[in-house]
N, C-alpha and C. Protein backbone atom coordinates (compact mmCIF):
# COMPACT_ATOMS: atom_id res chain seq x y z
N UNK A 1 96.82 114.05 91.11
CA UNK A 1 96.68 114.24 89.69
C UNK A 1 95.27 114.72 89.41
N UNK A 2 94.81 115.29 88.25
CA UNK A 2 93.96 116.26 87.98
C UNK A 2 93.25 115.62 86.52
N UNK A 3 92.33 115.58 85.93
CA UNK A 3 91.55 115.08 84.73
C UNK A 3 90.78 116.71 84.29
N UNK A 4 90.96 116.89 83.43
CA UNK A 4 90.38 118.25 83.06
C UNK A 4 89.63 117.73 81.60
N UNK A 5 88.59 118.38 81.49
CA UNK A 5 87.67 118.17 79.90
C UNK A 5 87.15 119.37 79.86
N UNK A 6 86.92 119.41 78.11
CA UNK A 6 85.91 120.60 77.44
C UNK A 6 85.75 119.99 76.19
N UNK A 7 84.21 120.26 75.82
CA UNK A 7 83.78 119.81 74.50
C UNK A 7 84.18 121.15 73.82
N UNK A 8 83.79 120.46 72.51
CA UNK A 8 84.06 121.17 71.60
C UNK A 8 83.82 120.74 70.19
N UNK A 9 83.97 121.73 68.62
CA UNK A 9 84.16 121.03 67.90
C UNK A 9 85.45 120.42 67.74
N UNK A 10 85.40 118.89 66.94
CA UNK A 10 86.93 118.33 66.61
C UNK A 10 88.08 119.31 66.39
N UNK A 11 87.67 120.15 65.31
CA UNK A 11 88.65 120.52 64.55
C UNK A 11 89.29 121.91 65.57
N UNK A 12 88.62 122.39 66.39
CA UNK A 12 88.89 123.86 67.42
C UNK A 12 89.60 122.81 68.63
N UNK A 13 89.21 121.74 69.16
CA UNK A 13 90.06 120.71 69.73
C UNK A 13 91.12 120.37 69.48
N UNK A 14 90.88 119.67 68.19
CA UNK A 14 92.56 119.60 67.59
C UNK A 14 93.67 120.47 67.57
N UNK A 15 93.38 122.09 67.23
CA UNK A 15 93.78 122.86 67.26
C UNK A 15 94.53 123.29 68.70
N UNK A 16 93.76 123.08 69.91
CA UNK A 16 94.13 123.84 71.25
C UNK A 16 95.26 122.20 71.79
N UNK A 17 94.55 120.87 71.43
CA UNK A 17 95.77 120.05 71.79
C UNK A 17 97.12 120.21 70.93
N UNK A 18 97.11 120.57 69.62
CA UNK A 18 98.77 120.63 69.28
C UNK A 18 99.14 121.82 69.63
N UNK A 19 98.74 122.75 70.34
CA UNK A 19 99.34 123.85 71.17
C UNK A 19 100.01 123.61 72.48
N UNK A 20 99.93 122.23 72.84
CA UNK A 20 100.09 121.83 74.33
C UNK A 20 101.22 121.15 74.54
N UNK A 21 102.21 121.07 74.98
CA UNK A 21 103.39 120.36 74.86
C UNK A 21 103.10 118.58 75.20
N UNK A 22 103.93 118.35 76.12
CA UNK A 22 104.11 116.62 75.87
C UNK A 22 103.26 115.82 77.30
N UNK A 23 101.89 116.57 77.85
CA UNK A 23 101.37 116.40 78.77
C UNK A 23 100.31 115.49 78.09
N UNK A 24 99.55 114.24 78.97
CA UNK A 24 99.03 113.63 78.43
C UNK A 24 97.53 114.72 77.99
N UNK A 25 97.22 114.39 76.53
CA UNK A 25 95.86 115.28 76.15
C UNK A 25 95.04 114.19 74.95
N UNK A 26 93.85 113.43 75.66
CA UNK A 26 93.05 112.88 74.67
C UNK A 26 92.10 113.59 73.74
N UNK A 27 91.69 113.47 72.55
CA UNK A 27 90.95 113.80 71.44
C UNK A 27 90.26 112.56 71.56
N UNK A 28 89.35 112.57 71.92
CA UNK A 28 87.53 111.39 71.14
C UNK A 28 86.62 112.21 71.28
N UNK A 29 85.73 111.15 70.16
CA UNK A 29 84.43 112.26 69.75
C UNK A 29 83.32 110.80 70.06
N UNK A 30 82.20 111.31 69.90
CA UNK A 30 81.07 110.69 69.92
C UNK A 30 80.07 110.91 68.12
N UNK A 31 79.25 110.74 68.60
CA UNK A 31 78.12 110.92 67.31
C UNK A 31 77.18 112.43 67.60
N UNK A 32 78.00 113.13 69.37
CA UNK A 32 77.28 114.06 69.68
C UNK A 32 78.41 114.66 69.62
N UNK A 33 79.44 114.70 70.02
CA UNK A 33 80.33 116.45 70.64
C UNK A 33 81.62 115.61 70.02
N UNK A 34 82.70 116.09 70.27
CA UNK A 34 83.88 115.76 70.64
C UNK A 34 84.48 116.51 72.29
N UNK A 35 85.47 115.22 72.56
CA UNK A 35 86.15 115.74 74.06
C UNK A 35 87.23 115.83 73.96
N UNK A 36 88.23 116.53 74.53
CA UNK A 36 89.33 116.74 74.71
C UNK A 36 90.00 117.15 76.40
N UNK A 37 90.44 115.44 76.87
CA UNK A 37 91.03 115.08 78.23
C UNK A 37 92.09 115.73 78.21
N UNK A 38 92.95 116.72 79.34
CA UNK A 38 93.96 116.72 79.88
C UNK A 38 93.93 116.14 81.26
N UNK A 39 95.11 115.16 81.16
CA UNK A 39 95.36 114.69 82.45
C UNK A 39 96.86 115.29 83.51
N UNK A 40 96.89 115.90 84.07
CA UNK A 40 98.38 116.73 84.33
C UNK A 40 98.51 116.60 86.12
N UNK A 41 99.36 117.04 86.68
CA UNK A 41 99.75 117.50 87.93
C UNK A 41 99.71 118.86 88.14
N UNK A 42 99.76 119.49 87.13
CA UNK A 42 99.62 121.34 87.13
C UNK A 42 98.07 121.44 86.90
N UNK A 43 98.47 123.06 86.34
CA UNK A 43 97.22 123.75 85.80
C UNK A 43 97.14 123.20 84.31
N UNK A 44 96.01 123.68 84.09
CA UNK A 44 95.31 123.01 82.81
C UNK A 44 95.50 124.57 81.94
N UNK A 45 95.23 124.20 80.78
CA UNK A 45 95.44 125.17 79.55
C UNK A 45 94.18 125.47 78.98
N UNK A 46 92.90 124.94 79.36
CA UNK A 46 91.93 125.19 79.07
C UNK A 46 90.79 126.47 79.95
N UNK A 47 90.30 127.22 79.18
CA UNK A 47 89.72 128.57 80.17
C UNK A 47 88.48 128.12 81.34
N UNK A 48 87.44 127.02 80.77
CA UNK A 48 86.56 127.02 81.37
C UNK A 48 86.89 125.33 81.73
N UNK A 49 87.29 124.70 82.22
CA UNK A 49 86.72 122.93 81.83
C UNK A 49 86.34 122.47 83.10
N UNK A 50 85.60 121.04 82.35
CA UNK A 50 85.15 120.37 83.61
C UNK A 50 86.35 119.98 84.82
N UNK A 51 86.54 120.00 85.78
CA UNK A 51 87.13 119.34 86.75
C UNK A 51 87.24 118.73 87.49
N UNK A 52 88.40 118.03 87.62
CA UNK A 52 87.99 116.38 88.57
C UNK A 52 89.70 115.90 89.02
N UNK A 53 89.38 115.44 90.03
CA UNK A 53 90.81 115.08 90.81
C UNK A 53 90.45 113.26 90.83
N UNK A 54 91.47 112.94 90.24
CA UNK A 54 92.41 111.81 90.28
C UNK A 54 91.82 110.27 91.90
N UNK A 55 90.98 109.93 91.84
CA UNK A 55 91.27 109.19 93.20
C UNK A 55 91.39 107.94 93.39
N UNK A 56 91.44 107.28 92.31
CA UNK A 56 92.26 105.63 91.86
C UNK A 56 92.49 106.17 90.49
N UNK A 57 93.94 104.99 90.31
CA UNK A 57 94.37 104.91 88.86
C UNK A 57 94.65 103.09 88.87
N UNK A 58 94.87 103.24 87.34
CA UNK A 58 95.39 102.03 86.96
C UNK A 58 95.94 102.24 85.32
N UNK A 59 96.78 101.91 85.03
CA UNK A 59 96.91 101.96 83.60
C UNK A 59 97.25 103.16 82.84
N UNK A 60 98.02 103.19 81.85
CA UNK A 60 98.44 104.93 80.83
C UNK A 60 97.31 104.75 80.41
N UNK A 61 96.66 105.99 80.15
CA UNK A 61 95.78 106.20 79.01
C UNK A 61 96.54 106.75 78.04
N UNK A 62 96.04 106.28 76.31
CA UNK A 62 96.46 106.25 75.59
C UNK A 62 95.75 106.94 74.41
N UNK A 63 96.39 107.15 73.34
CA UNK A 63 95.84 108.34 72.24
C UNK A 63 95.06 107.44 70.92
N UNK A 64 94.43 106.40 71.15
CA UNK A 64 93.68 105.11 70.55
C UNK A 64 92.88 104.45 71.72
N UNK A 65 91.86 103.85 71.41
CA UNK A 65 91.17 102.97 71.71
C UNK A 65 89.35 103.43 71.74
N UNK A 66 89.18 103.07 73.28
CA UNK A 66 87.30 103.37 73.04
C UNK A 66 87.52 104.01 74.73
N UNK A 67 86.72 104.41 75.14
CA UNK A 67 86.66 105.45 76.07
C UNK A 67 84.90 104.88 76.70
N UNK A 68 85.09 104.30 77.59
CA UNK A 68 83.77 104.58 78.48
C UNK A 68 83.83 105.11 79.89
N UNK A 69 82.82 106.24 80.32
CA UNK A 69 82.65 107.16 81.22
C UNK A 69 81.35 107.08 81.91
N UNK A 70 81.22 106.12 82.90
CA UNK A 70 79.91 106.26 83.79
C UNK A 70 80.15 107.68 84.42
N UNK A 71 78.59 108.21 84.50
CA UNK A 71 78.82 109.41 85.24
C UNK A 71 77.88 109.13 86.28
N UNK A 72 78.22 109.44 87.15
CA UNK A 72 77.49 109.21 88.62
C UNK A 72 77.48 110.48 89.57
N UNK A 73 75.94 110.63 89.66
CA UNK A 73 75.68 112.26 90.67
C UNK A 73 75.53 111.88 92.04
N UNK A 74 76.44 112.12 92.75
CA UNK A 74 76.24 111.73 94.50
C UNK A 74 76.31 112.91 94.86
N UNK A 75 75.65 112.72 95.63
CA UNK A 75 75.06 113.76 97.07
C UNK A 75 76.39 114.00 98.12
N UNK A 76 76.64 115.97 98.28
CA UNK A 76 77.90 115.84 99.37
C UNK A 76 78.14 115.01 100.49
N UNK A 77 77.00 114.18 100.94
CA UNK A 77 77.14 113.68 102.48
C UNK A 77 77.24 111.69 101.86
N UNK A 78 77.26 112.01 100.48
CA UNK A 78 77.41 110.55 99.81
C UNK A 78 78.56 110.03 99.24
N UNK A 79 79.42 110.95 99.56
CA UNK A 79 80.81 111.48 98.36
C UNK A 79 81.59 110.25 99.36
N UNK A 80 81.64 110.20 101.08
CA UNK A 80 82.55 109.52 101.30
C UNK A 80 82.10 107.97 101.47
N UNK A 81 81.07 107.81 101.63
CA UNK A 81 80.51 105.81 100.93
C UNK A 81 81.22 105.73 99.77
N UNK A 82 80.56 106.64 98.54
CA UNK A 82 80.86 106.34 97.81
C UNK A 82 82.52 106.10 96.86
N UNK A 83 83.06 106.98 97.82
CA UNK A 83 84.98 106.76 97.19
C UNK A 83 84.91 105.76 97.74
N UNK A 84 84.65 105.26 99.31
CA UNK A 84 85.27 104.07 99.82
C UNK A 84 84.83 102.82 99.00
N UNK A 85 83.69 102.90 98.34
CA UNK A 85 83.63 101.76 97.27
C UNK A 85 84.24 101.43 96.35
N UNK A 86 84.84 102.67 95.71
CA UNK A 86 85.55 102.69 94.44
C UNK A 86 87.34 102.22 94.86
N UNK A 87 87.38 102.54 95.97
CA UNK A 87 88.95 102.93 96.91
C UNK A 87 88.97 101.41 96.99
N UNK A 88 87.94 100.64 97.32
CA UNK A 88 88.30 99.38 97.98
C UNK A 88 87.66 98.16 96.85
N UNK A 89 87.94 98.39 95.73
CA UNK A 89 87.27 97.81 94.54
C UNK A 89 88.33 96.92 94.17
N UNK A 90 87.59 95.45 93.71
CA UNK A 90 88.25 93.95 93.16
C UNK A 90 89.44 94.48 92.39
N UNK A 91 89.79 95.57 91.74
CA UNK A 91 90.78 95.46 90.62
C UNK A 91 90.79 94.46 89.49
N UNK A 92 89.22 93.88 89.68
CA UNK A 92 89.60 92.78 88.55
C UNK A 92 89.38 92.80 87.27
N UNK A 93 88.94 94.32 87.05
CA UNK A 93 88.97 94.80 85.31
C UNK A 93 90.37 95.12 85.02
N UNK A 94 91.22 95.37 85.70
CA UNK A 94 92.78 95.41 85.31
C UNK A 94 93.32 94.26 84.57
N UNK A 95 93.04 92.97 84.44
CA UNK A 95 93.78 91.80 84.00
C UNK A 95 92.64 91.26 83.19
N UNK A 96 91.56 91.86 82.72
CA UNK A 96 90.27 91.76 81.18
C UNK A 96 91.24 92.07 79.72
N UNK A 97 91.37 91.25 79.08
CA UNK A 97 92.06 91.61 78.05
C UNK A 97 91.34 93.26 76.90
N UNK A 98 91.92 93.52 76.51
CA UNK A 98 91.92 94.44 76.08
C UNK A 98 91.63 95.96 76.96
N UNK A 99 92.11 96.07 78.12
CA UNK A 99 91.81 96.86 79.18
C UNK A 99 93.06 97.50 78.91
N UNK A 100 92.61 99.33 78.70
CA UNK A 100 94.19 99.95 78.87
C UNK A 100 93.96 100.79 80.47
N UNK A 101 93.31 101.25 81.03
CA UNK A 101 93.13 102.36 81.82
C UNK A 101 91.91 102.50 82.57
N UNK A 102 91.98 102.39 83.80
CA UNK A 102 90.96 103.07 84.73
C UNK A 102 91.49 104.40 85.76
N UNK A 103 90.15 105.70 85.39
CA UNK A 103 90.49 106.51 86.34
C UNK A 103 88.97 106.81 86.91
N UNK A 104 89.13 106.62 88.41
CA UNK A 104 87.97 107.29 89.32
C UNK A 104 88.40 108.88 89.32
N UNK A 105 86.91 109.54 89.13
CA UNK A 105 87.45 110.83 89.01
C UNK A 105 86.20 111.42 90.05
N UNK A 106 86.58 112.44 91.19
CA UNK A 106 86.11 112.94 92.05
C UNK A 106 85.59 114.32 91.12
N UNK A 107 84.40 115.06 91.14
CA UNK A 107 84.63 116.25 90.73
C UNK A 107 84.76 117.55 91.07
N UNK A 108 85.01 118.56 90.91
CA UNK A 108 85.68 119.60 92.01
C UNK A 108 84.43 120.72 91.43
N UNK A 109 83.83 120.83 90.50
CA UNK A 109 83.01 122.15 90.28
C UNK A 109 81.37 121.29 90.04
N UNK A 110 81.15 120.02 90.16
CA UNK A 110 79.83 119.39 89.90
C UNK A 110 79.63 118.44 90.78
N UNK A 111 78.37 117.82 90.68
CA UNK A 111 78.12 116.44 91.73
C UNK A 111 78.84 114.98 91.15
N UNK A 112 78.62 115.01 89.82
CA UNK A 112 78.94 114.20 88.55
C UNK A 112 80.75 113.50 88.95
N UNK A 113 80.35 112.30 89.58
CA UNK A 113 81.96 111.33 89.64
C UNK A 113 81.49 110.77 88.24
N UNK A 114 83.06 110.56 87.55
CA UNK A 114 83.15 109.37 86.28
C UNK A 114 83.82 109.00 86.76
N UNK A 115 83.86 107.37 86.70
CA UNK A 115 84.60 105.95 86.41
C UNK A 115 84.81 106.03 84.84
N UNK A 116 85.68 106.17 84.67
CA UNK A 116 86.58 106.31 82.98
C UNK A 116 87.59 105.00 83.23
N UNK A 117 87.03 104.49 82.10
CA UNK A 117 87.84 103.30 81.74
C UNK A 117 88.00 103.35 80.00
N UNK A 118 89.14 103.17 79.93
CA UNK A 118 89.80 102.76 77.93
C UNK A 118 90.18 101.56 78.13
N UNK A 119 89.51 101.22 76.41
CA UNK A 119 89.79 99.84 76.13
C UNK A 119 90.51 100.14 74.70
N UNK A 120 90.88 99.10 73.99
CA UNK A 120 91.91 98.80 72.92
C UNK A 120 90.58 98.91 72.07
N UNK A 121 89.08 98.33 72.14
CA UNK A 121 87.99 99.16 70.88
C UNK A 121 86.70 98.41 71.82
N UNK A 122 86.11 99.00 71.26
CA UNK A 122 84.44 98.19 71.94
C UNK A 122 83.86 97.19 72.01
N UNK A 123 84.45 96.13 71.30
CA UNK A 123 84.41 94.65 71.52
C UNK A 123 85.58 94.48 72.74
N UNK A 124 86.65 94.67 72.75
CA UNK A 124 87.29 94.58 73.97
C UNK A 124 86.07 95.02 75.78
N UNK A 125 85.51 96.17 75.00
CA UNK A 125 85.09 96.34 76.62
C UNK A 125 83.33 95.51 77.00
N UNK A 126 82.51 95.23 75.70
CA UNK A 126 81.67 94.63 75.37
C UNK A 126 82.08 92.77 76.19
N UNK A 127 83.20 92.38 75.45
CA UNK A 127 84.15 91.35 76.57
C UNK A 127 83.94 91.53 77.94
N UNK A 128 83.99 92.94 78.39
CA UNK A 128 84.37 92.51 80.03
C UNK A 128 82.83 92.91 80.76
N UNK A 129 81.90 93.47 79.58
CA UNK A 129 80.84 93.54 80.29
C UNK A 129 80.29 91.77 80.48
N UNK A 130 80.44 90.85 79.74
CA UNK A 130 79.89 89.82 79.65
C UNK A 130 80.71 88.17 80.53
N UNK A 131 81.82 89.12 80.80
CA UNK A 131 82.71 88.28 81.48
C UNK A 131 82.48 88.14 83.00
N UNK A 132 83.42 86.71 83.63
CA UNK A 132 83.16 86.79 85.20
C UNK A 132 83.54 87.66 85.97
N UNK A 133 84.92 88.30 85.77
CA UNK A 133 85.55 89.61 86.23
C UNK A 133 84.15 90.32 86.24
N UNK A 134 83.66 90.67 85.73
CA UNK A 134 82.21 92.31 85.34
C UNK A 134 81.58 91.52 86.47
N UNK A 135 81.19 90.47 86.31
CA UNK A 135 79.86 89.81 87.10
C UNK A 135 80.50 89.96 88.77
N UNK A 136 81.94 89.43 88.85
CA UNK A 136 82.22 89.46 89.89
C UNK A 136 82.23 91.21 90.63
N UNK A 137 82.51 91.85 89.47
CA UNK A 137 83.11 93.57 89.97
C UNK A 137 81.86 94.05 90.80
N UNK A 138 80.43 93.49 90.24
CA UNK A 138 79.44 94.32 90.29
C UNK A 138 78.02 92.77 90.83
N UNK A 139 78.71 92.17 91.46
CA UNK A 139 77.74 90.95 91.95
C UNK A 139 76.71 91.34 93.26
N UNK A 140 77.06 92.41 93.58
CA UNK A 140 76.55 93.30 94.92
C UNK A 140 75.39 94.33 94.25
N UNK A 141 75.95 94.25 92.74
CA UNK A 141 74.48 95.37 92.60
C UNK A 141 73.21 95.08 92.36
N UNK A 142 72.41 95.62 93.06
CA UNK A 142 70.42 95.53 93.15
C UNK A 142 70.35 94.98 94.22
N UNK A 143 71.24 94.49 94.99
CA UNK A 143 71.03 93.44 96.25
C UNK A 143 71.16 94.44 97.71
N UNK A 144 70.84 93.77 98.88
CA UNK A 144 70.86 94.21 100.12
C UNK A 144 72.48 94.49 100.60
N UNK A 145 73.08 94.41 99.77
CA UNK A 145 74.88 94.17 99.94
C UNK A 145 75.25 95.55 99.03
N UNK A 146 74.47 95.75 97.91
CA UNK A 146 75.16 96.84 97.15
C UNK A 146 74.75 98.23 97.74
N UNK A 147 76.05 99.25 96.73
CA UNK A 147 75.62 100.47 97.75
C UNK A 147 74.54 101.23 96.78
N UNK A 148 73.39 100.39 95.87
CA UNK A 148 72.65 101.35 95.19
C UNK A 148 71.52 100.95 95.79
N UNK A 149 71.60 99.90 96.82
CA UNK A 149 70.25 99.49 97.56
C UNK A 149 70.71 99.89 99.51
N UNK A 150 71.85 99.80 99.41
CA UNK A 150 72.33 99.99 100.79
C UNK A 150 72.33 101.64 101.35
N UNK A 151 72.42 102.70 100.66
CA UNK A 151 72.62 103.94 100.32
C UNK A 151 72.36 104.36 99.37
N UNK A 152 70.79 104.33 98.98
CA UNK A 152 70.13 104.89 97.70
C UNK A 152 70.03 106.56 97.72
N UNK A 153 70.00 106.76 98.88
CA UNK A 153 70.06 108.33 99.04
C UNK A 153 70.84 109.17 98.34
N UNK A 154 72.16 108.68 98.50
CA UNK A 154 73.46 109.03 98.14
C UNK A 154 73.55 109.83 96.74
N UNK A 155 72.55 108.93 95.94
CA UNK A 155 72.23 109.80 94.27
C UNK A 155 71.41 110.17 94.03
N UNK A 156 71.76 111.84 93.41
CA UNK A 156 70.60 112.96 93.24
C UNK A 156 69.66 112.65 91.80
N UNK A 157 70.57 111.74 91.04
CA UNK A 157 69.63 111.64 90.30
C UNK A 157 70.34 110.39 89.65
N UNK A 158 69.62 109.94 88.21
CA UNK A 158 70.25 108.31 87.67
C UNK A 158 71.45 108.24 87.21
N UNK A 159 72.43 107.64 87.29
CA UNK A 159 73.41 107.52 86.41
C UNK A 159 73.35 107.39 84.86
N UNK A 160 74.29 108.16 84.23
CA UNK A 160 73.96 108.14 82.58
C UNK A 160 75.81 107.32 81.86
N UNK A 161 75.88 106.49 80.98
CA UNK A 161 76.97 106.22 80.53
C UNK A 161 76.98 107.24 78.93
N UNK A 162 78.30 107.96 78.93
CA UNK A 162 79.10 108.09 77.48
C UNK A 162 79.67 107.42 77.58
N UNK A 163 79.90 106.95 75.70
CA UNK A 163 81.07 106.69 75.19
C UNK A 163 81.80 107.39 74.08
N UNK A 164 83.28 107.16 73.55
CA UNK A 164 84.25 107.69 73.11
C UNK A 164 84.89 106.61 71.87
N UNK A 165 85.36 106.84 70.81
CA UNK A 165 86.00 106.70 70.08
C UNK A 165 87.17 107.59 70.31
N UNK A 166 88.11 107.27 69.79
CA UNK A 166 89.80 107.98 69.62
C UNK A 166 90.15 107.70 68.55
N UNK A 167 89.92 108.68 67.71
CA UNK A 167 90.27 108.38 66.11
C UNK A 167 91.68 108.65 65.94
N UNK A 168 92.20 107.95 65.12
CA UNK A 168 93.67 107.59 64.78
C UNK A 168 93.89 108.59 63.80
N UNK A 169 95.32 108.94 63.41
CA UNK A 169 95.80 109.90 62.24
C UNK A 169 95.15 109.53 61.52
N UNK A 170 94.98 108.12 60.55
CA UNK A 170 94.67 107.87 58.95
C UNK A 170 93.06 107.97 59.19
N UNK A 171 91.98 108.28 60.29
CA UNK A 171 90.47 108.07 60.28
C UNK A 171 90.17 109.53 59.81
């Protein structure tokens, strides 16, 4: 499976998703851009977009909630540590209440992996940052055990988090 994005304005977004038949296609915006996700098995309908292949799932993503996207720049000779971390990960944000969706996304035209996870709104995911699940997911990081001290090489540069709103018909 395939994750495709392009910013844009909302309203030129809106426009190119109700052109698209019944393939999953998210609309969220920020306070900076708006995005517009296709997630498919084919080709994408978009001319230029970001690209990224599929390499854990969990969960539908859905056309509501909150949208957070770590983006993480690894180095080609870092790409395979780093899936095997993600490949062999607790699963224990799957059973955090208000959790709809996790996708690891490899990228095919940049260095830039996202971990994309949707939640039901931002107190839901605010929850799992503060919870034992989070503590447990990520109890390895800064330490001689994690891979940001074990394989610091690996990233060309810092990790940055977006986030997403998914505004509903009546917003």
């Amino acid at each position: 499976m395939k994750i495709y994005m392009t910013s844009g304005t909302y309203e030129y977004l809106q426009t190119k998703r109700n052109a698209v038949g019944s393939e999953t296609t998210i609309l969220m915006q920020n306070e900076n851009t708006s995005l517009l996700l296709h997630e498919t098995i084919g080709d994408t309908f978009f001319n230029e977009p970001r690209s990224y292949e599929v390499i854990d799932a969990s969960g539908a993503l859905r056309e509501n909630g909150f949208v957070v996207m770590n983006n993480i720049p690894v180095t080609d000779e870092g790409r395979p540590v780093f899936e095997d971390r993600f490949k062999s990960r607790a699963r224990a944000i799957e059973s955090v209440p208000g959790f709809i969706a996790i996708r690891v996304l490899r990228p095919l035209n940049s260095d830039t992996y996202i971990i994309l996870t949707q939640w039901d709104d931002k107190e839901a995911f605010k929850n799992w940052q503060s919870s034992q699940a989070y503590n447990k997911a990520h109890e390895k990081r800064g330490t001689g055990e994690g891979i940001d001290q074990k394989h610091p090489s690996i990233f060309t540069r810092p990790s940055f988090v977006t986030t997403y709103t998914i505004p509903t018909e009546e917003e």
